[in-house]
C-alpha atoms as a PDB file:
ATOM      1  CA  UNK A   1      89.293  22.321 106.705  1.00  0.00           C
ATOM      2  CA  UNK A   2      86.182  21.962 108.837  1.00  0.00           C
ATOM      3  CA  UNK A   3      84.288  24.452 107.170  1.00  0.00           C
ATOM      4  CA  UNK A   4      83.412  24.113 103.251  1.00  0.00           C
ATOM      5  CA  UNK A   5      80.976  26.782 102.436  1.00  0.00           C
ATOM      6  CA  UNK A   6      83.698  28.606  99.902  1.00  0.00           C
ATOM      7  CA  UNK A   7      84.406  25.109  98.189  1.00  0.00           C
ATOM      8  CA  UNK A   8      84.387  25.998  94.351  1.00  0.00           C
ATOM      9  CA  UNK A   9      84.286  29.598  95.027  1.00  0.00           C
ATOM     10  CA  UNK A  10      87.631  31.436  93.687  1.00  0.00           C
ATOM     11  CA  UNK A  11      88.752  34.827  95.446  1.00  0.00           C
ATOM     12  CA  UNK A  12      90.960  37.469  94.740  1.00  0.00           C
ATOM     13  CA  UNK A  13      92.717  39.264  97.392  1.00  0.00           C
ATOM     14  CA  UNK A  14      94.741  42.506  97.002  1.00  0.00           C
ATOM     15  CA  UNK A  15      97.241  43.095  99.759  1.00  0.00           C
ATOM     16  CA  UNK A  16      97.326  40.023 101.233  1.00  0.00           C
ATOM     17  CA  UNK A  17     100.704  39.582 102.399  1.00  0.00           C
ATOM     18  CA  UNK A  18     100.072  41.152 105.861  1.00  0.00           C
ATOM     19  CA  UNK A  19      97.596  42.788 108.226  1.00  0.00           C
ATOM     20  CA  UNK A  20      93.799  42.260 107.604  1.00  0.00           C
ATOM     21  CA  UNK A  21      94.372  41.272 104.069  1.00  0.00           C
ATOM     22  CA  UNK A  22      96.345  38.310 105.263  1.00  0.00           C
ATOM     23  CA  UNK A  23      94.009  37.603 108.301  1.00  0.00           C
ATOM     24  CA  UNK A  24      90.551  37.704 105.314  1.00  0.00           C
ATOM     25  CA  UNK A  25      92.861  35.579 102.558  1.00  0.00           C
ATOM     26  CA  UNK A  26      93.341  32.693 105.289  1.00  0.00           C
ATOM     27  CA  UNK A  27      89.963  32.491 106.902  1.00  0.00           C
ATOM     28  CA  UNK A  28      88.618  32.140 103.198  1.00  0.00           C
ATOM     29  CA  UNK A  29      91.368  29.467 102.275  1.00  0.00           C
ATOM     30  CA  UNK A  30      90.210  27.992 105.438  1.00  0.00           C
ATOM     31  CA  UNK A  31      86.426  28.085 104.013  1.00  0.00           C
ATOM     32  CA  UNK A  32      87.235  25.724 101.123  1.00  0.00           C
ATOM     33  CA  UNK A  33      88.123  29.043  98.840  1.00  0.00           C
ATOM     34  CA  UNK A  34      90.612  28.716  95.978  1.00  0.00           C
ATOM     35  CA  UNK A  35      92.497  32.426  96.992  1.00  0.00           C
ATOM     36  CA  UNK A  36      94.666  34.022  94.557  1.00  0.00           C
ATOM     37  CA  UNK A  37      96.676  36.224  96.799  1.00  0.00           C
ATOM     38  CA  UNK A  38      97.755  39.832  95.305  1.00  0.00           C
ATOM     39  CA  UNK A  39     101.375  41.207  96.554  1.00  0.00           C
ATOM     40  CA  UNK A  40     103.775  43.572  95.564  1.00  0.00           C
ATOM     41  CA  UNK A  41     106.632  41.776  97.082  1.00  0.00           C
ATOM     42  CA  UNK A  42     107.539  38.645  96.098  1.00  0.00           C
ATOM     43  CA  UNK A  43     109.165  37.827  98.982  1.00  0.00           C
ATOM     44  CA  UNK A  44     106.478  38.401 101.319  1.00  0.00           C
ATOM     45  CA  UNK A  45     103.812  37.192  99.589  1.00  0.00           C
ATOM     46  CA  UNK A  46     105.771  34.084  98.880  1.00  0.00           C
ATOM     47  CA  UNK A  47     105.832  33.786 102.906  1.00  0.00           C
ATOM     48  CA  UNK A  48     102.363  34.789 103.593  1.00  0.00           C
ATOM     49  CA  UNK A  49     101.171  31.987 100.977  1.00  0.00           C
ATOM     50  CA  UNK A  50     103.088  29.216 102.584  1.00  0.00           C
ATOM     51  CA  UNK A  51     101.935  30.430 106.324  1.00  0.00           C
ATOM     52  CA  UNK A  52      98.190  30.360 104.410  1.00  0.00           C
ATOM     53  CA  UNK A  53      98.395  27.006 103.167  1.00  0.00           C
ATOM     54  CA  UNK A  54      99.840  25.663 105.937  1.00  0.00           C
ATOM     55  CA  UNK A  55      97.820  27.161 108.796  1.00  0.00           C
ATOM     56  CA  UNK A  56      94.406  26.506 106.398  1.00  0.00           C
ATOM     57  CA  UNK A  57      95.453  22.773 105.132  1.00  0.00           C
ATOM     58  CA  UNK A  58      94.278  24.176 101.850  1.00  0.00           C
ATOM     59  CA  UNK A  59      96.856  23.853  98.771  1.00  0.00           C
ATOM     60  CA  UNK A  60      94.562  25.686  96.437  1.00  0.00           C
ATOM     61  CA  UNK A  61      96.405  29.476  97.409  1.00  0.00           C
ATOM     62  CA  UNK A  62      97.554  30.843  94.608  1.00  0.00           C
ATOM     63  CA  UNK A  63     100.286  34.199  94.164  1.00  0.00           C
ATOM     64  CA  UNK A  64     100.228  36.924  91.925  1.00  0.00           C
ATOM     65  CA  UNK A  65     102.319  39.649  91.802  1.00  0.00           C
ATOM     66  CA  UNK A  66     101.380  43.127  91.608  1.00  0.00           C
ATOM     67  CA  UNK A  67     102.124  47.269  92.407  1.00  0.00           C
ATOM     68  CA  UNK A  68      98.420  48.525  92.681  1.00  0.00           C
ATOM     69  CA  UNK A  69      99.613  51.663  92.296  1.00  0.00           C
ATOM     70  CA  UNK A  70     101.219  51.048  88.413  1.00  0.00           C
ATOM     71  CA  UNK A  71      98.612  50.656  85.511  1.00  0.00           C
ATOM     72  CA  UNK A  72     100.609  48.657  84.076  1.00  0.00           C
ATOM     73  CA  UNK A  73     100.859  46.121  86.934  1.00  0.00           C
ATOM     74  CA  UNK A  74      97.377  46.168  87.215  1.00  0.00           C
ATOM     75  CA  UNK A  75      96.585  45.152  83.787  1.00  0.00           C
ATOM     76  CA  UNK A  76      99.043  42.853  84.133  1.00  0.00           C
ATOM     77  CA  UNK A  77      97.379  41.509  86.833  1.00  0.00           C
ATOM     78  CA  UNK A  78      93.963  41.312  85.116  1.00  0.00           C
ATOM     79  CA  UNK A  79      95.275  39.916  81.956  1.00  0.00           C
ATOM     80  CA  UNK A  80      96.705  36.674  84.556  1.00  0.00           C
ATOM     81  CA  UNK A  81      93.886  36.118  86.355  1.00  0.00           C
ATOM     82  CA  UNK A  82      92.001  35.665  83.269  1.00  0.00           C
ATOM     83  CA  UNK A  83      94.314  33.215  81.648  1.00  0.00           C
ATOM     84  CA  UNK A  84      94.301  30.960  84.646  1.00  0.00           C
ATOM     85  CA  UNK A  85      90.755  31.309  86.401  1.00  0.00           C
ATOM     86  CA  UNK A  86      87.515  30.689  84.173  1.00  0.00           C
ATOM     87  CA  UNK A  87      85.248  32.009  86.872  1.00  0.00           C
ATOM     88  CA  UNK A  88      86.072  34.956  89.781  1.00  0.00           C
ATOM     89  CA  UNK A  89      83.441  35.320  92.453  1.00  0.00           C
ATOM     90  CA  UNK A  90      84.964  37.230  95.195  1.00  0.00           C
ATOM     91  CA  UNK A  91      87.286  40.499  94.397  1.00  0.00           C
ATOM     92  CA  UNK A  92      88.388  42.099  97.255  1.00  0.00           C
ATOM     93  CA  UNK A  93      90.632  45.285  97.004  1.00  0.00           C
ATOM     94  CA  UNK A  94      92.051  45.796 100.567  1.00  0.00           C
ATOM     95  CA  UNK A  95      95.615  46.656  99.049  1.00  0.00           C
ATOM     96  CA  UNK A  96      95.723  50.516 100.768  1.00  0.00           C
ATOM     97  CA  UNK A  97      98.588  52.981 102.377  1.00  0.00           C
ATOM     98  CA  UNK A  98      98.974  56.677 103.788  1.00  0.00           C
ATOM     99  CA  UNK A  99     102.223  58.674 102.264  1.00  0.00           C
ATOM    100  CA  UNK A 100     103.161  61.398 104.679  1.00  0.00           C
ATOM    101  CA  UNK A 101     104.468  63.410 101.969  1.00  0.00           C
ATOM    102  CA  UNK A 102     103.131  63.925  98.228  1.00  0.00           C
ATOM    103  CA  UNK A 103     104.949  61.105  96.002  1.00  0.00           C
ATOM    104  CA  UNK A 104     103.633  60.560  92.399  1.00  0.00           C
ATOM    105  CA  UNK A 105     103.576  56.771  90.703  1.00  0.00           C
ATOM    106  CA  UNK A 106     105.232  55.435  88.141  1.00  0.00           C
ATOM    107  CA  UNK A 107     102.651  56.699  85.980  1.00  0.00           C
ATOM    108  CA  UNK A 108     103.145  60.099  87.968  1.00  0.00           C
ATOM    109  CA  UNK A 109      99.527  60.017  89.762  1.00  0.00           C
ATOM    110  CA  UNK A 110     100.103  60.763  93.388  1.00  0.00           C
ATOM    111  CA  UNK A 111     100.685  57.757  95.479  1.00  0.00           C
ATOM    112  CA  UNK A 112      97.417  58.157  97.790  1.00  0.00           C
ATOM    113  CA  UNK A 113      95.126  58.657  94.862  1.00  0.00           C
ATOM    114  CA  UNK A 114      96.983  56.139  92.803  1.00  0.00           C
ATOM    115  CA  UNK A 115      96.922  52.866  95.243  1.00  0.00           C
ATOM    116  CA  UNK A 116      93.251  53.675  97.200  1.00  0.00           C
ATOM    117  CA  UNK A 117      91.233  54.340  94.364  1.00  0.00           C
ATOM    118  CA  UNK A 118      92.595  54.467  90.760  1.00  0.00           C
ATOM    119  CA  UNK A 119      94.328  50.710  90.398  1.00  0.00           C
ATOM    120  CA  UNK A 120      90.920  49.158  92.466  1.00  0.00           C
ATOM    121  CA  UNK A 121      88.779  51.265  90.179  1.00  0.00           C
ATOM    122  CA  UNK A 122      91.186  49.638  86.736  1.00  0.00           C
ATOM    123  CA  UNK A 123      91.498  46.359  88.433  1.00  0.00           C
ATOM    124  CA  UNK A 124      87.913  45.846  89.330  1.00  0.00           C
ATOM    125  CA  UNK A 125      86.766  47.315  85.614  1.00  0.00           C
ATOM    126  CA  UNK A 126      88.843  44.729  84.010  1.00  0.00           C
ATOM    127  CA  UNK A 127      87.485  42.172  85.591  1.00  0.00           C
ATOM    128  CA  UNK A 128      83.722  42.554  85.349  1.00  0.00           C
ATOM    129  CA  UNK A 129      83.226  40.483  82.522  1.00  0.00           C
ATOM    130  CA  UNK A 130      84.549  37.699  84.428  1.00  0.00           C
ATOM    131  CA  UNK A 131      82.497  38.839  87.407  1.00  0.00           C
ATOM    132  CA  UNK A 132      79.295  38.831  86.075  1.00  0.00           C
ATOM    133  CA  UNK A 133      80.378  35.338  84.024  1.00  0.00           C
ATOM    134  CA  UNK A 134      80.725  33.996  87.410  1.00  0.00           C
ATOM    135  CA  UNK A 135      77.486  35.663  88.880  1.00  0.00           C
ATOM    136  CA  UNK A 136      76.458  35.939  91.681  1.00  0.00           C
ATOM    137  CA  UNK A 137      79.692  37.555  92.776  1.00  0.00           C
ATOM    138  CA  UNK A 138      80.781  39.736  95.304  1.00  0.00           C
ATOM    139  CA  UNK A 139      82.755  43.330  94.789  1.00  0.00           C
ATOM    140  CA  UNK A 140      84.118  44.391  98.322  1.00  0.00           C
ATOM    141  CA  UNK A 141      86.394  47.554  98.396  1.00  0.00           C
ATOM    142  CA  UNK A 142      87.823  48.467 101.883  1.00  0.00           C
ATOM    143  CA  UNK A 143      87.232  51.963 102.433  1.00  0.00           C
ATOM    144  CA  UNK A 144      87.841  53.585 106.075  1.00  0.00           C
ATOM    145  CA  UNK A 145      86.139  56.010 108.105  1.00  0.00           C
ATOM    146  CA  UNK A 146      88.784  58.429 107.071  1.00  0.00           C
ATOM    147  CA  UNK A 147      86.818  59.027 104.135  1.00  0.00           C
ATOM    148  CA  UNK A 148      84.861  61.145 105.864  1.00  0.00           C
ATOM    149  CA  UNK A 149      87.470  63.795 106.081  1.00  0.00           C
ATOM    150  CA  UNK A 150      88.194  63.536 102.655  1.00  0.00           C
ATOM    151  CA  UNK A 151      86.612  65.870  99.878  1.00  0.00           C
ATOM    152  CA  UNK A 152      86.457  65.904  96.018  1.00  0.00           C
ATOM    153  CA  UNK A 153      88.543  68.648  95.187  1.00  0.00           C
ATOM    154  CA  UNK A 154      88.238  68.482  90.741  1.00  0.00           C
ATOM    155  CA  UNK A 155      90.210  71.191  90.619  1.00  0.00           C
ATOM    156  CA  UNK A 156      93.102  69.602  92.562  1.00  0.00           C
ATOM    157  CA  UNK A 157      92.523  65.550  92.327  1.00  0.00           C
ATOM    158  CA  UNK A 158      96.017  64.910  92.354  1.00  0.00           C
ATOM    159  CA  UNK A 159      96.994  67.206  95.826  1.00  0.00           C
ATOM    160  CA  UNK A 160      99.627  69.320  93.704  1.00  0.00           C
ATOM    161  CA  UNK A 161      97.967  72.577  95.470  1.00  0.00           C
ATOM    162  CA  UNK A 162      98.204  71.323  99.076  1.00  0.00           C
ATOM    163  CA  UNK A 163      98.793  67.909 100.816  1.00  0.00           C
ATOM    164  CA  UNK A 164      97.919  66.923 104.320  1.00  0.00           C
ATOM    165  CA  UNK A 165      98.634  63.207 104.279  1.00  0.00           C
ATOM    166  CA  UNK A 166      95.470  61.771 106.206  1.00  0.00           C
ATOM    167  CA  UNK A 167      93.126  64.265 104.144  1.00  0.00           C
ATOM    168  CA  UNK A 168      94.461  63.223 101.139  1.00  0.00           C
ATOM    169  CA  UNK A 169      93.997  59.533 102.049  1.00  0.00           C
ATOM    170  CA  UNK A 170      90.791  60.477 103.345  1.00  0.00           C
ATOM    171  CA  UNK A 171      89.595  62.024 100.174  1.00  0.00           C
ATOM    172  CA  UNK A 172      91.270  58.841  98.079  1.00  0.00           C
ATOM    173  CA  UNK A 173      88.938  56.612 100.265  1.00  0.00           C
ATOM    174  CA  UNK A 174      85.964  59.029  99.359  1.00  0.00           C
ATOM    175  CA  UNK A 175      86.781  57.980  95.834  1.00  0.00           C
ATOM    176  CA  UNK A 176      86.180  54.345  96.919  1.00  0.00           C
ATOM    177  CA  UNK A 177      83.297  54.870  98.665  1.00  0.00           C
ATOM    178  CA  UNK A 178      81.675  57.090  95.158  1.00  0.00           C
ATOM    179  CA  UNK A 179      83.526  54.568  92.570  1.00  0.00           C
ATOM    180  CA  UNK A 180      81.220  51.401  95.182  1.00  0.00           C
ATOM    181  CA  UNK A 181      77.904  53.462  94.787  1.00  0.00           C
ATOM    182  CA  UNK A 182      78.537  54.001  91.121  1.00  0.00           C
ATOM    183  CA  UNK A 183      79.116  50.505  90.532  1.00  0.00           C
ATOM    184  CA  UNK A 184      75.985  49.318  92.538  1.00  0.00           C
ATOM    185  CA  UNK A 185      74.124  51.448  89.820  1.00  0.00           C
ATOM    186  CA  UNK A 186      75.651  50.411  86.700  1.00  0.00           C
ATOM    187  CA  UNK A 187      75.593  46.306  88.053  1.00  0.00           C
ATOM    188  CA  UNK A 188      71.508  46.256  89.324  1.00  0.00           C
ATOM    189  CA  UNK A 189      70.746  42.720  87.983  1.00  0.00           C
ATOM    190  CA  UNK A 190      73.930  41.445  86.803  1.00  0.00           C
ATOM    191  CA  UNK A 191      74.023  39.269  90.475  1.00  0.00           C
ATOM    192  CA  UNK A 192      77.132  40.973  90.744  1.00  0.00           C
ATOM    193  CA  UNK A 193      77.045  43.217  94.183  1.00  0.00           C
ATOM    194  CA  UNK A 194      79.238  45.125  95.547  1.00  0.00           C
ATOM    195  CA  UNK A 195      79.735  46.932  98.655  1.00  0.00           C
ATOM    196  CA  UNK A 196      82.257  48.701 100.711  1.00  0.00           C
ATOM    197  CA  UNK A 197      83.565  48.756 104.552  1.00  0.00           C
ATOM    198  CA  UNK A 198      85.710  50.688 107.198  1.00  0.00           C
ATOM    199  CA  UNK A 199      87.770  47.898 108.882  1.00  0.00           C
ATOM    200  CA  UNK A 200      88.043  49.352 112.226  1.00  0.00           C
ATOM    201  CA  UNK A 201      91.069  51.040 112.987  1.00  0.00           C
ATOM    202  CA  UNK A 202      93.052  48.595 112.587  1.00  0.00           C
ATOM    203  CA  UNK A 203      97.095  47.623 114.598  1.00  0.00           C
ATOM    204  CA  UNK A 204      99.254  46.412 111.506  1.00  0.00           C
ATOM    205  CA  UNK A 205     102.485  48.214 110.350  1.00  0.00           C
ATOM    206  CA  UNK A 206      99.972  50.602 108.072  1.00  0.00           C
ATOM    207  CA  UNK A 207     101.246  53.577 110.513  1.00  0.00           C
ATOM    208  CA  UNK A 208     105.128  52.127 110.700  1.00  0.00           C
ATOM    209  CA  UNK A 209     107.146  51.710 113.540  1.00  0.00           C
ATOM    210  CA  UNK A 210     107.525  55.149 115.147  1.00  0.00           C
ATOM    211  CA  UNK A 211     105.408  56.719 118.436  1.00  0.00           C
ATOM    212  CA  UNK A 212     102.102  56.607 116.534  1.00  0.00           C
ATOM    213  CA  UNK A 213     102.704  53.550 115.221  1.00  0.00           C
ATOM    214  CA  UNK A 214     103.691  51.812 118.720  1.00  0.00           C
ATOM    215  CA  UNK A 215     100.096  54.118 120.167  1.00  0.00           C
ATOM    216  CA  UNK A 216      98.588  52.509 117.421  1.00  0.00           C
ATOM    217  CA  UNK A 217      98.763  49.317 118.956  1.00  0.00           C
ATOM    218  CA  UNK A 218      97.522  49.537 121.901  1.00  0.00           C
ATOM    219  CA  UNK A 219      93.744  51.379 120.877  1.00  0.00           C
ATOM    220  CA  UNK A 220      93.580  49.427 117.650  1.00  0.00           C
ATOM    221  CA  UNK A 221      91.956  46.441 116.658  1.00  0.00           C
ATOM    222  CA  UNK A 222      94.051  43.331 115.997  1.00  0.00           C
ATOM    223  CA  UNK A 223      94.455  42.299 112.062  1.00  0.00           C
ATOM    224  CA  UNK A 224      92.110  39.351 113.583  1.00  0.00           C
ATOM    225  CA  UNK A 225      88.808  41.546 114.350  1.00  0.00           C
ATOM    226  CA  UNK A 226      89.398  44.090 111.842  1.00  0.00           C
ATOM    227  CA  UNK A 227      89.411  41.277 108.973  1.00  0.00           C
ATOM    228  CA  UNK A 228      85.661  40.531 110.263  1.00  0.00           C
ATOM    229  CA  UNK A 229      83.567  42.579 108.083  1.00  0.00           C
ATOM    230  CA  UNK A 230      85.441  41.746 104.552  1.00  0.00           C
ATOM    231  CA  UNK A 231      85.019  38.320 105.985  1.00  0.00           C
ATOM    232  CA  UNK A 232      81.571  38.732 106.520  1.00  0.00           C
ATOM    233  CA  UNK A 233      81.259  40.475 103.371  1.00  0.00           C
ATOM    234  CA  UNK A 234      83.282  38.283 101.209  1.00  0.00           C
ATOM    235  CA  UNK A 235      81.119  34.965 102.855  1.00  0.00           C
ATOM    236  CA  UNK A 236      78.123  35.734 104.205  1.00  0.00           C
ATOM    237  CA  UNK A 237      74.600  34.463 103.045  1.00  0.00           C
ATOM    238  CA  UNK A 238      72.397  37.482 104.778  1.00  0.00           C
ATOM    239  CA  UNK A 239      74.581  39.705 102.367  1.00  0.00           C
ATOM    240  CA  UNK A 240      74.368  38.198  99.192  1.00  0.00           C
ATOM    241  CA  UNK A 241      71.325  40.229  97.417  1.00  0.00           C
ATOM    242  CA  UNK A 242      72.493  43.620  99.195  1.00  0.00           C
ATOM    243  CA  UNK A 243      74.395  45.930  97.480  1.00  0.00           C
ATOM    244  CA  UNK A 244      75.870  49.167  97.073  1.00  0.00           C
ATOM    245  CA  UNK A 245      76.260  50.203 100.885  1.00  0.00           C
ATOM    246  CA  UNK A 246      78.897  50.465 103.376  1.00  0.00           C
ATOM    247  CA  UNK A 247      79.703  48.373 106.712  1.00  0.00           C
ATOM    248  CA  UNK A 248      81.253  48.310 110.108  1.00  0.00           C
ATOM    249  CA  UNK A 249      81.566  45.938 112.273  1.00  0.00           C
ATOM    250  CA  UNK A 250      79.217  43.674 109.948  1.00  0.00           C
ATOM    251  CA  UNK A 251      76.303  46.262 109.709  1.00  0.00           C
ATOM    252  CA  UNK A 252      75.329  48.760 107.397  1.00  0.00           C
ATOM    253  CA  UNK A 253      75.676  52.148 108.457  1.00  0.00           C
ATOM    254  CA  UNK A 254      75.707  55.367 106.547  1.00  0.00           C
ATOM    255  CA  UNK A 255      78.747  56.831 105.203  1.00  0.00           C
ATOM    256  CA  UNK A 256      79.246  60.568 104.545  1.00  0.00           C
ATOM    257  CA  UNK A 257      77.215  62.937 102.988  1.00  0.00           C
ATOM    258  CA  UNK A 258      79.531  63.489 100.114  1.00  0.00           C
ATOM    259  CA  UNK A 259      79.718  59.774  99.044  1.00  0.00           C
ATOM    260  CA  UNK A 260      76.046  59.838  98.056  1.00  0.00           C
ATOM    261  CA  UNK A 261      76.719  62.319  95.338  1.00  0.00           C
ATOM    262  CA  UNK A 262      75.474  60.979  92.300  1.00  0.00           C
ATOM    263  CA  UNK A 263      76.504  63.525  90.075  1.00  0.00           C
ATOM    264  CA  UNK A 264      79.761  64.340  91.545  1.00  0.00           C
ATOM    265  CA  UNK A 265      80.354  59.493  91.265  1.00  0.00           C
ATOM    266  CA  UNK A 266      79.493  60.183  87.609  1.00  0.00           C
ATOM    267  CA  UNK A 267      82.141  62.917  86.811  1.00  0.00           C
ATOM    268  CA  UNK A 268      84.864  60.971  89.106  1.00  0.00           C
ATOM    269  CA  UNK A 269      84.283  57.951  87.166  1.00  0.00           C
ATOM    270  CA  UNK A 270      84.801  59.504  83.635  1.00  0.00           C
ATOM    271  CA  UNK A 271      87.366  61.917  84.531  1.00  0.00           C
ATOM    272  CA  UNK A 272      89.272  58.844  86.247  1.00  0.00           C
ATOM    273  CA  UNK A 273      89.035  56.781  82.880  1.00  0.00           C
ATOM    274  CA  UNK A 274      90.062  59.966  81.030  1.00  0.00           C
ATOM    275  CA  UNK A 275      93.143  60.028  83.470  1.00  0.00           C
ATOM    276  CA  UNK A 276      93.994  56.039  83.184  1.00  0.00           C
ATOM    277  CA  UNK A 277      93.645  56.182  79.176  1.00  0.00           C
ATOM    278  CA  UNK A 278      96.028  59.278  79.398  1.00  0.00           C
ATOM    279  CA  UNK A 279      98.519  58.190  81.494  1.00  0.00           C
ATOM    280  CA  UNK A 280      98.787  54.854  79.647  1.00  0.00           C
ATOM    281  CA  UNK A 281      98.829  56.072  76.300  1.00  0.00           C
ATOM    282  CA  UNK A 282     102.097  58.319  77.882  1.00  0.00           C
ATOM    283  CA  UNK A 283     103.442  55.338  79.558  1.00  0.00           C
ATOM    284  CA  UNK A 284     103.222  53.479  75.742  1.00  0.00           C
ATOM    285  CA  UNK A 285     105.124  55.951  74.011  1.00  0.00           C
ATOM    286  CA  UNK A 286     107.849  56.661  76.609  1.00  0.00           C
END
């Protein structure tokens, strides 16, 4: 480990097993980071961690298992990483995926809405008191440029009416991008920021291993230079007062009109705690 600027610093990575998530999780272990790696399979994760440790020379790489898209794994998740780490000062919810057909969770929210935006927006609410414990801390949810496609639809959050998979991603990053803003607001002065990014589109397995998938590859960014801006984000000192915008490729740049909708951030925000209370208070007495 050549580099020590992270030393001390503790970071939580969702979807870290492969892909950028991975590619961020190393470089950070790499930094002098403790890294508590987020996965939904054991396996994988399991793998990724020993690649991580081995590749970084850092043993401090920690695994937690977890379904973003399950409110119960999520608390779950939160209730771990506050029994085992006093301080958190780097969240990063990268865990993300595109259904090509309408699926509903476990907690029957549909998939897209359910792993983008509602178990970052639980996760990351459950663990502000640590955050701002630990201050200053960094928030960094990894939107896309898809967002901008994507629209609020409150009559239809859940795509029952119609379902176009990249839309509906698209309007599940859009979420993100409102829920990042939102935050911003309700953290000025807690030295807690938090900001949000499109990777660059980006060559993992996100699109599978069909034709678009294999075209995928060969426009796309490698995991490598797609991981730069949570990277950047996650470590960077010219970032660490800024707050409540959205990168690429390390800059700030606008995002859509849409996401600067205060009113509309406000109503998402309450009606998404109305739907988590809901759906867990079903989930209880099932």
């Amino acid at each position: 480990m050549g580099n020590t600027e992270m030393q001390g610093k503790v970071c939580l990575v969702t979807g870290a097993n492969n892909g950028i998530g991975k590619i961020t999780a190393l470089e950070l272990a790499q930094r002098g980071a403790t890294v508590i790696l987020v996965s939904r399979n054991r396996a994988k994760g399991e793998a990724a961690q020993a690649e991580i440790k081995r590749l970084s020379g850092n043993d401090k790489v920690d695994l937690l298992i977890a379904d973003m898209s399950s409110l119960a794994s999520v608390r779950q998740l939160a209730q771990e990483v506050k029994a085992k780490y006093p301080q958190l000062h780097v969240l990063l919810n990268n865990a993300g995926a595109m259904y090509t057909k309408r699926q509903e969770s476990v907690d029957g929210i549909e998939n897209s809405f359910a792993t983008n935006y509602v178990g970052p927006f639980l996760l990351t609410n459950l663990l502000l008191d640590l955050l701002k414990a630990s201050a200053p801390a960094r928030i960094i949810n990894v939107s896309s440029m898809a967002h901008k496609m994507g629209k609020i639809d409150f009559d239809d959050l859940q795509s029952e009416k119609s379902y176009g998979a990249m839309r509906v991603y698209g309007s599940a990053k859009l979420a993100l991008t409102l829920f990042t803003y939102e935050l911003a607001r309700r953290l000025a002065g807690t030295g807690v920021t938090v900001n949000n990014l499109h990777p660059g589109v980006v060559g993992t397995g996100f699109f599978g291993d069909g034709l678009l998938g294999r075209l995928s590859k060969l426009v796309m960014l490698t995991p490598e230079k797609g991981a730069q801006t949570s990277i950047y984000l996650a470590t960077s000192p010219d970032v660490a007062n800024v707050t409540g915008k959205y990168f690429e490729k390390s800059k700030a740049t606008p995002s859509s009109k849409a996401s600067y909708d205060e009113q509309a951030a406000k109503k998402l925000w309450q009606i998404t705690e109305q739907l988590i209370e809901q759906k867990s208070t079903q989930s209880a007495s099932a």
